[in-house]
PDB file of N, CA and C in Angstrom:
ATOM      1  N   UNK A   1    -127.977 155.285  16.136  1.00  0.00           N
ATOM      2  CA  UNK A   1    -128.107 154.696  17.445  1.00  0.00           C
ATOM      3  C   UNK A   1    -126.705 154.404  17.970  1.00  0.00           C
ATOM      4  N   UNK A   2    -126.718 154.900  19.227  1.00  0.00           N
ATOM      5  CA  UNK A   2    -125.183 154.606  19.672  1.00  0.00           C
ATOM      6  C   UNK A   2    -124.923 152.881  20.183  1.00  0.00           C
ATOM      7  N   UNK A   3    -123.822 152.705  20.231  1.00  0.00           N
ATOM      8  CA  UNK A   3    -123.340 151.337  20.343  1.00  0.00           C
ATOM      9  C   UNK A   3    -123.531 150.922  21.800  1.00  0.00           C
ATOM     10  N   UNK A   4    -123.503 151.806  22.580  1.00  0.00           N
ATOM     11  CA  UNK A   4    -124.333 151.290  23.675  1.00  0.00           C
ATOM     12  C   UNK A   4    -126.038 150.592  23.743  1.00  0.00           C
ATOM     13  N   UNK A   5    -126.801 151.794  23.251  1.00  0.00           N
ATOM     14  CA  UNK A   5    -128.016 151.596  22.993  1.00  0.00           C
ATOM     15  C   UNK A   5    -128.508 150.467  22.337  1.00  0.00           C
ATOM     16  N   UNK A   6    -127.246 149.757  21.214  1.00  0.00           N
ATOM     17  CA  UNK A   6    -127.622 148.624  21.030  1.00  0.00           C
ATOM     18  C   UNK A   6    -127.326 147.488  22.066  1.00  0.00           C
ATOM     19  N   UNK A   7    -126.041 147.958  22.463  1.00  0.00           N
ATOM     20  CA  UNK A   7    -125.661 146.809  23.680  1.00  0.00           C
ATOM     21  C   UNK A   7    -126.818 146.487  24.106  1.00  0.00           C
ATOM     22  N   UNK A   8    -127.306 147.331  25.016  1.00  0.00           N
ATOM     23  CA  UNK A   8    -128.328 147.230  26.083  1.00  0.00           C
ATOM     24  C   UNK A   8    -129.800 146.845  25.684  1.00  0.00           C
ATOM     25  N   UNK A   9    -130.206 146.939  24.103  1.00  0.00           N
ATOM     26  CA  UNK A   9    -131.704 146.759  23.894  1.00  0.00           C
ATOM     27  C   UNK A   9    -131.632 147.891  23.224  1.00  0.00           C
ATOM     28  N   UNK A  10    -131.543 148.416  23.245  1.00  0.00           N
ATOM     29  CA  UNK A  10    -131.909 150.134  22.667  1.00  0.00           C
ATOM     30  C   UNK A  10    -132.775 150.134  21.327  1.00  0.00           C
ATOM     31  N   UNK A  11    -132.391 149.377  20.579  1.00  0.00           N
ATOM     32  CA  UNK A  11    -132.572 148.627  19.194  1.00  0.00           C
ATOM     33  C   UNK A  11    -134.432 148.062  18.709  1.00  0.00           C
ATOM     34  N   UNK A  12    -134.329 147.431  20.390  1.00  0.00           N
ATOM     35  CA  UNK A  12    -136.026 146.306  20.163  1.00  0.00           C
ATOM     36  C   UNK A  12    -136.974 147.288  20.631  1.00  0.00           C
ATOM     37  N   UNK A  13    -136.419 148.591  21.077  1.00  0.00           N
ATOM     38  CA  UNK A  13    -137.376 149.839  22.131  1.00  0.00           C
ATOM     39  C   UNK A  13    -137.797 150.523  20.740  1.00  0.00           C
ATOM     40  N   UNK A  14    -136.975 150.962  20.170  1.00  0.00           N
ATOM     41  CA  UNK A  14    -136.646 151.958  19.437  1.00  0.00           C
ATOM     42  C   UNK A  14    -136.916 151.757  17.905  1.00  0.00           C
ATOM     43  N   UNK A  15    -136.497 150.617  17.352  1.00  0.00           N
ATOM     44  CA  UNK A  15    -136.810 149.951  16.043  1.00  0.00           C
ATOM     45  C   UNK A  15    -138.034 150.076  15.485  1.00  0.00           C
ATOM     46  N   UNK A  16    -138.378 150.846  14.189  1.00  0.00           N
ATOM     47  CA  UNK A  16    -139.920 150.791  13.688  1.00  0.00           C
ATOM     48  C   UNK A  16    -140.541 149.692  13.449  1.00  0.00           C
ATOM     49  N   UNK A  17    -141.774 149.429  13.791  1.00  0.00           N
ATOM     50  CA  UNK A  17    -142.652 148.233  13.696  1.00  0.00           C
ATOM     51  C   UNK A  17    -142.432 148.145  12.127  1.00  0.00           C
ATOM     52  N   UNK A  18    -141.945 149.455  11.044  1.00  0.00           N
ATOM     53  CA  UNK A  18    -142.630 148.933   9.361  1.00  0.00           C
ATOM     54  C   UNK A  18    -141.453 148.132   9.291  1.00  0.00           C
ATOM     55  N   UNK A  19    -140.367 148.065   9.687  1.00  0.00           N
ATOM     56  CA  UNK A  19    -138.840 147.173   9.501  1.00  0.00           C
ATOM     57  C   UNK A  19    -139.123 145.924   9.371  1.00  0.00           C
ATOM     58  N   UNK A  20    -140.607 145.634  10.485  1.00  0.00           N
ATOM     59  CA  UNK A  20    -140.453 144.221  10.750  1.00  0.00           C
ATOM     60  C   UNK A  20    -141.050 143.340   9.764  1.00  0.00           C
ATOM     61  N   UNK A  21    -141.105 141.910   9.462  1.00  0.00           N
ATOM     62  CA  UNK A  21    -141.986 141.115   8.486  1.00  0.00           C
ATOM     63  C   UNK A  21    -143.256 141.329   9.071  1.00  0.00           C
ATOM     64  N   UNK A  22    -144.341 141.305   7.910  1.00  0.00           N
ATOM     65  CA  UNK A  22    -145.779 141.669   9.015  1.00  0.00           C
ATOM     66  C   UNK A  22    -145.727 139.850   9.203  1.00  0.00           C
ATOM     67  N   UNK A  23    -146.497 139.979  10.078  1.00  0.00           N
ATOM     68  CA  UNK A  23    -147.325 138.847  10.916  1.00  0.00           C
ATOM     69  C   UNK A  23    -148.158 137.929  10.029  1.00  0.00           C
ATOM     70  N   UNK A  24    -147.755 136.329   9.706  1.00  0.00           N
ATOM     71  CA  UNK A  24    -148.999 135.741   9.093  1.00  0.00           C
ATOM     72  C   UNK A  24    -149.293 135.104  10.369  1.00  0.00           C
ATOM     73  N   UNK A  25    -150.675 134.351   9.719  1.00  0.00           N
ATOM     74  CA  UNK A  25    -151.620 133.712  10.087  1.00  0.00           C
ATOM     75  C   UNK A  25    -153.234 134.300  10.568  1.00  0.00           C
ATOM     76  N   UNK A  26    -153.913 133.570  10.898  1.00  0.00           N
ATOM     77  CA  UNK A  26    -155.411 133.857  10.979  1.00  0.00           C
ATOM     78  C   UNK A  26    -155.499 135.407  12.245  1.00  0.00           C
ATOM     79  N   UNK A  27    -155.758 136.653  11.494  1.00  0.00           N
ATOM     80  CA  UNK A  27    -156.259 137.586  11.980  1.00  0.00           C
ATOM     81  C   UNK A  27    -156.471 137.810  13.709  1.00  0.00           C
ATOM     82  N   UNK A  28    -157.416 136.963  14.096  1.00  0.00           N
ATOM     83  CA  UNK A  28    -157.910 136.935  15.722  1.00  0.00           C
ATOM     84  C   UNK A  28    -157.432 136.409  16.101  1.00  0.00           C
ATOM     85  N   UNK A  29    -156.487 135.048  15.920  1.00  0.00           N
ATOM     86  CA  UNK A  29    -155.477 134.616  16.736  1.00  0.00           C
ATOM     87  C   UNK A  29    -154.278 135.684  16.895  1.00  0.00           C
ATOM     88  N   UNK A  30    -153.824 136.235  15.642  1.00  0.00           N
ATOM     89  CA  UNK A  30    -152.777 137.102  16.021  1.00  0.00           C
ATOM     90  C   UNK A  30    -152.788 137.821  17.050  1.00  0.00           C
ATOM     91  N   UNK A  31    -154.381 138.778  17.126  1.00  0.00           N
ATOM     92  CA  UNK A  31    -154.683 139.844  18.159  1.00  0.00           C
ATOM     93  C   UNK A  31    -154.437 138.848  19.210  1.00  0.00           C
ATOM     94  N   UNK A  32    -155.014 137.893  19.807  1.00  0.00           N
ATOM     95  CA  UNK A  32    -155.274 137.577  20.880  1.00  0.00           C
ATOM     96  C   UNK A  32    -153.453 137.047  21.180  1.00  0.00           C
ATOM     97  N   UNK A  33    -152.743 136.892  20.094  1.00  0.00           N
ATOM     98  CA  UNK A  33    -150.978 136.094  20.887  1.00  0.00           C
ATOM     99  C   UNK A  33    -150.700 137.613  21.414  1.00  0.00           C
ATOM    100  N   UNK A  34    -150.934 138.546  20.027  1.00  0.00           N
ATOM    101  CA  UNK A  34    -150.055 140.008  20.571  1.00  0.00           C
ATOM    102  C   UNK A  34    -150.378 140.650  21.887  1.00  0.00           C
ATOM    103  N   UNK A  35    -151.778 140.616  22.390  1.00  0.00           N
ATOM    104  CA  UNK A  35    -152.553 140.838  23.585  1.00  0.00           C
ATOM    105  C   UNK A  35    -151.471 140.214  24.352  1.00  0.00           C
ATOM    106  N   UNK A  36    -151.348 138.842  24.725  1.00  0.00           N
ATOM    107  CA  UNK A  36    -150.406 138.211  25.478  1.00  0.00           C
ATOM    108  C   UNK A  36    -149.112 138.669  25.703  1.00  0.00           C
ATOM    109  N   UNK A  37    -148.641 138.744  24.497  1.00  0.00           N
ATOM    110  CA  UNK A  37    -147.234 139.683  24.513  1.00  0.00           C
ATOM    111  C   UNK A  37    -147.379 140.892  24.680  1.00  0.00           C
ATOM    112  N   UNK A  38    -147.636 141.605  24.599  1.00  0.00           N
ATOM    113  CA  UNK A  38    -148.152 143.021  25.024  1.00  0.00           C
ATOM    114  C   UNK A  38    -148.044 143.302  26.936  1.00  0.00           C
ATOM    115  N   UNK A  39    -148.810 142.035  27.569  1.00  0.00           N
ATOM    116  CA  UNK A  39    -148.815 142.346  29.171  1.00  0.00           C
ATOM    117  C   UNK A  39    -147.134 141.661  29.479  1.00  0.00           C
ATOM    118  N   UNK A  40    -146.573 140.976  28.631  1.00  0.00           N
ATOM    119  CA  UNK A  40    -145.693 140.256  29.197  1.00  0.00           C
ATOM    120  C   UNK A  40    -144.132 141.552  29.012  1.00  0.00           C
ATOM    121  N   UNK A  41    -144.282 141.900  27.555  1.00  0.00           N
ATOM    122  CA  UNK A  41    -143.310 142.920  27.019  1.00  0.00           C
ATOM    123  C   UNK A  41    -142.648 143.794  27.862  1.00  0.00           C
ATOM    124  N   UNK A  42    -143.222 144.540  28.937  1.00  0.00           N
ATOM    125  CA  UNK A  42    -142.270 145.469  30.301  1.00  0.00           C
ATOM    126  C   UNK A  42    -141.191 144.421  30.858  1.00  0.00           C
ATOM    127  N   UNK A  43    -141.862 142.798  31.119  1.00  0.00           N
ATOM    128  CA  UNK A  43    -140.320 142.084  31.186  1.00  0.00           C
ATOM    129  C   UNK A  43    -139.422 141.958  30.147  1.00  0.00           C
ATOM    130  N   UNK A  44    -139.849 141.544  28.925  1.00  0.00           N
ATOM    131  CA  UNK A  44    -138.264 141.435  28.384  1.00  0.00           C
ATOM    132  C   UNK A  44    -137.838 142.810  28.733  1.00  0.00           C
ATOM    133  N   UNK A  45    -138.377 143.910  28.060  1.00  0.00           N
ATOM    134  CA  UNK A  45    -137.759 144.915  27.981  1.00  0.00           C
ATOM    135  C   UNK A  45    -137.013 145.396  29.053  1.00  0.00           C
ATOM    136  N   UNK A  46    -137.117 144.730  30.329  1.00  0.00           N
ATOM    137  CA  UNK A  46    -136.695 145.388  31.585  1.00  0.00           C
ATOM    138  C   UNK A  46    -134.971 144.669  31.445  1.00  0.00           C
ATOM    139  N   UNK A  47    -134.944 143.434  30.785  1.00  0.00           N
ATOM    140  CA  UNK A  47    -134.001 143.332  31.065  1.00  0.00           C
ATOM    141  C   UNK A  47    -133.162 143.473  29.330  1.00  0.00           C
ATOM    142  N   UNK A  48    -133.412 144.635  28.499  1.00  0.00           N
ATOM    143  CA  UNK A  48    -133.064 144.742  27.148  1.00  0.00           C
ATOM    144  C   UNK A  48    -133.242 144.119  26.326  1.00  0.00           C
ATOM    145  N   UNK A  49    -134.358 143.088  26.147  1.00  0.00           N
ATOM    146  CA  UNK A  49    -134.983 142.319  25.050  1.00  0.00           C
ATOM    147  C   UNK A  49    -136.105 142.987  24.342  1.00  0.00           C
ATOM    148  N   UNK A  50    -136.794 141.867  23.579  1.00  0.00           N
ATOM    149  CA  UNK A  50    -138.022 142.151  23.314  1.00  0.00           C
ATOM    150  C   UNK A  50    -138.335 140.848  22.146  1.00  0.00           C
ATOM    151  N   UNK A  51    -139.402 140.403  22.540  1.00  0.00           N
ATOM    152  CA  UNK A  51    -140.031 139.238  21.855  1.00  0.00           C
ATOM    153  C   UNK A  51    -140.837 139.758  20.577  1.00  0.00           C
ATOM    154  N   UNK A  52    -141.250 139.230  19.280  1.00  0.00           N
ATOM    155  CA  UNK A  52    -141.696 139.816  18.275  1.00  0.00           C
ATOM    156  C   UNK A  52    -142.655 138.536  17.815  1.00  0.00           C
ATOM    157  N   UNK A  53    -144.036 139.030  17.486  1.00  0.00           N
ATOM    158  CA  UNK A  53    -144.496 137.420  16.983  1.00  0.00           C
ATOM    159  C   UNK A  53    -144.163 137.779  15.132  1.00  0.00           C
ATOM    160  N   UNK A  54    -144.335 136.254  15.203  1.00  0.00           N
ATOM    161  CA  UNK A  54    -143.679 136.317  13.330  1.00  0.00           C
ATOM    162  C   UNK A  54    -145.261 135.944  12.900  1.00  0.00           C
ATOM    163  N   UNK A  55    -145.440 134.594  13.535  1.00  0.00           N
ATOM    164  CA  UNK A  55    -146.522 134.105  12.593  1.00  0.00           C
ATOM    165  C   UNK A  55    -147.113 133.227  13.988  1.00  0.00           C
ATOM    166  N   UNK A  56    -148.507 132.779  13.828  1.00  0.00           N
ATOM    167  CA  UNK A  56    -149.485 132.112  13.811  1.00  0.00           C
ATOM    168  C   UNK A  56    -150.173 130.671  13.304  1.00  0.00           C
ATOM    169  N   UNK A  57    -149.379 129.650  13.692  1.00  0.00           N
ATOM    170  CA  UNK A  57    -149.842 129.131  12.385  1.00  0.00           C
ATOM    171  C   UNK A  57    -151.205 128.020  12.529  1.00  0.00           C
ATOM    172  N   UNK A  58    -151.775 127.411  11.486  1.00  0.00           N
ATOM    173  CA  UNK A  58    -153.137 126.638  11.456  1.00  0.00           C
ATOM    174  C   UNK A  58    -152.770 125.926  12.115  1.00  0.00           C
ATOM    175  N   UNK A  59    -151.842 125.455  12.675  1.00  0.00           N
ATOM    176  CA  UNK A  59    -151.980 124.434  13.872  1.00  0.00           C
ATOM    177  C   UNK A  59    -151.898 124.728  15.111  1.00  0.00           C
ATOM    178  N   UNK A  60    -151.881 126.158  15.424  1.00  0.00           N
ATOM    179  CA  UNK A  60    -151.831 126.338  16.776  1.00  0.00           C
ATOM    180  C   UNK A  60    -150.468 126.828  17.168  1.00  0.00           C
ATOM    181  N   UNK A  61    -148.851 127.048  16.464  1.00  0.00           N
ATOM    182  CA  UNK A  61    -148.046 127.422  17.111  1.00  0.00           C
ATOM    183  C   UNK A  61    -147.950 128.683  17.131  1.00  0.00           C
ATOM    184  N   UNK A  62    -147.268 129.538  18.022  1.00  0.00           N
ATOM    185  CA  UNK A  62    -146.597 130.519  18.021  1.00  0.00           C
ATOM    186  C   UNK A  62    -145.567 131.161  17.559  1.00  0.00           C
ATOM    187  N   UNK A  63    -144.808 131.393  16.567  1.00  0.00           N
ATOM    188  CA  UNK A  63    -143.790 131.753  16.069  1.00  0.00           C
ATOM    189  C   UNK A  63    -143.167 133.148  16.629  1.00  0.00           C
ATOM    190  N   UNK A  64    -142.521 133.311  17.218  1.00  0.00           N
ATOM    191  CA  UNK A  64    -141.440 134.455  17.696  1.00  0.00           C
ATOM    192  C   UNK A  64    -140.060 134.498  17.454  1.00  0.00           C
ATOM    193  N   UNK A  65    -139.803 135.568  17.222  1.00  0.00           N
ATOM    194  CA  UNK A  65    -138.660 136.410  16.643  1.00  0.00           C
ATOM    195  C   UNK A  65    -137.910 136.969  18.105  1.00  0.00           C
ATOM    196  N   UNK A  66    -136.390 136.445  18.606  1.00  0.00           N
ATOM    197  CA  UNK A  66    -135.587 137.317  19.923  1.00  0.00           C
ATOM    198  C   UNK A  66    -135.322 138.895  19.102  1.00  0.00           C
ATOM    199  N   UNK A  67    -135.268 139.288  19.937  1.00  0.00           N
ATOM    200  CA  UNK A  67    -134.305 140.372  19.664  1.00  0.00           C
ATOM    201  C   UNK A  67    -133.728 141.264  20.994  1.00  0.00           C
ATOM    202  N   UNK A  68    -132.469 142.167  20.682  1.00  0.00           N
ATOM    203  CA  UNK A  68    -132.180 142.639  21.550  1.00  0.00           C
ATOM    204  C   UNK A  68    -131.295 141.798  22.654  1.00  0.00           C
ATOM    205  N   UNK A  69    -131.738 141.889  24.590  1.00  0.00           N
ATOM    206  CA  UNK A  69    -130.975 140.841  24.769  1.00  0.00           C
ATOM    207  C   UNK A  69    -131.411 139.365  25.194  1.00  0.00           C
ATOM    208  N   UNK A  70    -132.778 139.275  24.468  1.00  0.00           N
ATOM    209  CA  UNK A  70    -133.276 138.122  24.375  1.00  0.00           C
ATOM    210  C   UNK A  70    -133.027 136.937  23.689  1.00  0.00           C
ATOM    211  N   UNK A  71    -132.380 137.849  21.722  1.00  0.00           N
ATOM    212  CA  UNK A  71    -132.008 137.010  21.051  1.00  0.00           C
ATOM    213  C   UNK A  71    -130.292 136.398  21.653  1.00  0.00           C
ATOM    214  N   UNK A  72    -130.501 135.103  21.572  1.00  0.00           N
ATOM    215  CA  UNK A  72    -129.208 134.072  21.891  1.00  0.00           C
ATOM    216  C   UNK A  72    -129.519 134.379  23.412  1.00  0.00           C
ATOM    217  N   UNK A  73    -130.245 134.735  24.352  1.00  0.00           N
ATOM    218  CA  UNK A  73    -130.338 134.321  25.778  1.00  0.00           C
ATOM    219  C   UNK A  73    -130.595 133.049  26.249  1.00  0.00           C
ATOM    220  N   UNK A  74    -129.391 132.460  27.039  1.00  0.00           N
ATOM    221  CA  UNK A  74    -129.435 131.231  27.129  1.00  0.00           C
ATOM    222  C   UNK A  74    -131.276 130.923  28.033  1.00  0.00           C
ATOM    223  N   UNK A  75    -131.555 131.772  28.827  1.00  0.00           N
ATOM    224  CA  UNK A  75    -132.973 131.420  29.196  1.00  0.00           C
ATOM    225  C   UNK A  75    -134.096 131.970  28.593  1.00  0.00           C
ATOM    226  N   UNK A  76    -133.998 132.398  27.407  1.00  0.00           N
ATOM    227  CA  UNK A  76    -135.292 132.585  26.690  1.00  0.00           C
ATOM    228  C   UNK A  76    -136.098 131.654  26.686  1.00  0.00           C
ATOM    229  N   UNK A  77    -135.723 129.909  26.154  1.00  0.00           N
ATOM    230  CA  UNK A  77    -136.388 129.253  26.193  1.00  0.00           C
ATOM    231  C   UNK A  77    -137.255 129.199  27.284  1.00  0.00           C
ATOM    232  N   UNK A  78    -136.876 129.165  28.691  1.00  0.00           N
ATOM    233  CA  UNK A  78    -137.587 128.841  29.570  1.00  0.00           C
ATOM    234  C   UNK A  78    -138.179 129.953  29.853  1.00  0.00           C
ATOM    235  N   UNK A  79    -138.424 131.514  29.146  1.00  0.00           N
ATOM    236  CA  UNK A  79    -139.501 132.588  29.334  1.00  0.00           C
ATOM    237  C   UNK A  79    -140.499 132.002  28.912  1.00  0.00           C
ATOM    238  N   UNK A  80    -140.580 131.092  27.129  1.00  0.00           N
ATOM    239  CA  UNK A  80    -141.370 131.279  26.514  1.00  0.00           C
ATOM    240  C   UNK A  80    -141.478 129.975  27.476  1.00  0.00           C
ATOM    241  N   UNK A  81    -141.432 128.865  27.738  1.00  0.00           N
ATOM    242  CA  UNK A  81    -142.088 127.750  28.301  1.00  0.00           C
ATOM    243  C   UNK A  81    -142.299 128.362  29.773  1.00  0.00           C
ATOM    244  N   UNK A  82    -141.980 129.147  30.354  1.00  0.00           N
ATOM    245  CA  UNK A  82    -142.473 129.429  31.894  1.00  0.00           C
ATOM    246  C   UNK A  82    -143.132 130.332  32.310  1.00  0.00           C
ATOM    247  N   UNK A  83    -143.476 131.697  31.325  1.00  0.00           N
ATOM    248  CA  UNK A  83    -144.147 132.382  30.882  1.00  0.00           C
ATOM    249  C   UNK A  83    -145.153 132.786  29.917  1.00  0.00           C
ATOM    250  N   UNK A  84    -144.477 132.642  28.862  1.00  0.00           N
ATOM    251  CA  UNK A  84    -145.688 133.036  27.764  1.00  0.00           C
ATOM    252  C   UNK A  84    -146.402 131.641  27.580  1.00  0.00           C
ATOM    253  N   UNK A  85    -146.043 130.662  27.510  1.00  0.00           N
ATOM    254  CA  UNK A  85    -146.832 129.280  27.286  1.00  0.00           C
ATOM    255  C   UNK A  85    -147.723 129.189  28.002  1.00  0.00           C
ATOM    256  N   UNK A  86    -147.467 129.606  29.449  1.00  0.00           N
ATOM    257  CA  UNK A  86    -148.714 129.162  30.528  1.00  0.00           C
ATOM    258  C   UNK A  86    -150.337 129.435  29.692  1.00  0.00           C
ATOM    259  N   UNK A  87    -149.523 131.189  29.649  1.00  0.00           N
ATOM    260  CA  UNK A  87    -150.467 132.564  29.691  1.00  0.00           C
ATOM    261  C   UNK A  87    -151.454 131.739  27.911  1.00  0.00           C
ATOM    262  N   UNK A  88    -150.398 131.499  26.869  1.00  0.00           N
ATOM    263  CA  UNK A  88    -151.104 131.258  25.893  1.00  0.00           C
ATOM    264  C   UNK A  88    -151.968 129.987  25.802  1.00  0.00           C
ATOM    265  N   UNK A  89    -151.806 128.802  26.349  1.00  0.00           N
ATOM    266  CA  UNK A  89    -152.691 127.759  27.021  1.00  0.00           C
ATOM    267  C   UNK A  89    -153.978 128.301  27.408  1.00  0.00           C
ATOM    268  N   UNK A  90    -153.681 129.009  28.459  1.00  0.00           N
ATOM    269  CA  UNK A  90    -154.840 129.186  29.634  1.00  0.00           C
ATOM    270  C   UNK A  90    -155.826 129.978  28.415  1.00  0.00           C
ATOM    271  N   UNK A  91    -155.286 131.055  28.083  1.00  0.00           N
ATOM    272  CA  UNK A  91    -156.625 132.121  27.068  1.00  0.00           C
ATOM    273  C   UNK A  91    -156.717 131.862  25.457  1.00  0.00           C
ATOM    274  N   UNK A  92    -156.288 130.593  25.000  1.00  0.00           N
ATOM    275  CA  UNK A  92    -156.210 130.547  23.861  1.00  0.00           C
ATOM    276  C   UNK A  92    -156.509 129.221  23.663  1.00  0.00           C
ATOM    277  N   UNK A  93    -158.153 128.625  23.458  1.00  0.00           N
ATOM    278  CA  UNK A  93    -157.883 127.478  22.984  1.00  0.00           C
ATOM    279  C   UNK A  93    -157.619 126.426  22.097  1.00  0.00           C
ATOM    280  N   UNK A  94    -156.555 127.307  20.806  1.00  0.00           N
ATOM    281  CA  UNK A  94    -156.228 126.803  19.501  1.00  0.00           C
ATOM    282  C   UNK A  94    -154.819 127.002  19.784  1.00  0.00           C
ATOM    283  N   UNK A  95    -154.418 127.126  21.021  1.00  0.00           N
ATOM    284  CA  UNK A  95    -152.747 127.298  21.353  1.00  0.00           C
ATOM    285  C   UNK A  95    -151.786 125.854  21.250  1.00  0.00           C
ATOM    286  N   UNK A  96    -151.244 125.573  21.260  1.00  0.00           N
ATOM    287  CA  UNK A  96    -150.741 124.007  20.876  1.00  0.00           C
ATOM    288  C   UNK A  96    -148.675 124.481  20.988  1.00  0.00           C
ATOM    289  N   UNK A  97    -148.068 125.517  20.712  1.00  0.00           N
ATOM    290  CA  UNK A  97    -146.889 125.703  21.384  1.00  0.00           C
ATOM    291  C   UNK A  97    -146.145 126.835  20.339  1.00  0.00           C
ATOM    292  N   UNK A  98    -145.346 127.406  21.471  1.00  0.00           N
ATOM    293  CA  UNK A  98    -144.716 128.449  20.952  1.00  0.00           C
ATOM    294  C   UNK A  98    -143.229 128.094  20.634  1.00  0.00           C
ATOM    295  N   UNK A  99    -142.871 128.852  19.731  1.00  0.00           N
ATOM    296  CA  UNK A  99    -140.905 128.570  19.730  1.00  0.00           C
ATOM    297  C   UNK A  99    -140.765 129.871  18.749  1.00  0.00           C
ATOM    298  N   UNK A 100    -139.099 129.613  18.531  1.00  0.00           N
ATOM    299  CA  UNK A 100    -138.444 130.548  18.105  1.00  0.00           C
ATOM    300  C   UNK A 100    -138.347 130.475  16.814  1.00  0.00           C
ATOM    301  N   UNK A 101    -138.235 131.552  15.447  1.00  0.00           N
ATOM    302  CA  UNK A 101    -138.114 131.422  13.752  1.00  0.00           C
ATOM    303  C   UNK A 101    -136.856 131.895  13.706  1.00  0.00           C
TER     304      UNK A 101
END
């Protein structure tokens, strides 16, 4: 991969899903966070990111992984609280809060 391609994201587009840690927590919650991330994903990526869920956990959080130019973006936080939080509230009612691993 050229050193641009990472500059820019190239990396979170392109990177094999087997690289990544698989995903814990309870099965149907996972589907239903990744569903979420899934409609949201054309934004990071638009601007060279990409969000990754890690885990799920019995209490309701979200665990996500930055990468690309999401990881260390000073406004990620406020994607996941101004974006993905809404979205995971509203269709998830074992949602309780998302952050970063």
């Amino acid at each position: 991969m050229s050193f641009l391609s990472r500059l820019f994201g190239g990396a979170a587009r392109s990177e094999p899903a087997a690289k990544s840690a698989p995903v814990t927590g309870n099965p149907a919650r996972i589907a239903e966070a990744e569903a979420i991330l899934s409609e949201l994903r054309p934004l990071f990526r638009a601007d060279g990111g990409d969000m990754i869920l890690a885990a799920v956990t019995a209490d309701g959080d979200v665990e996500l992984r930055a990468r690309g130019a999401c990881h260390g973006c000073a406004v990620s936080d406020l994607t996941l609280r101004g974006a993905l939080a809404p979205r995971l509230r509203e269709r998830c009612t074992w949602f309780r809060d998302v952050r970063f691993v």
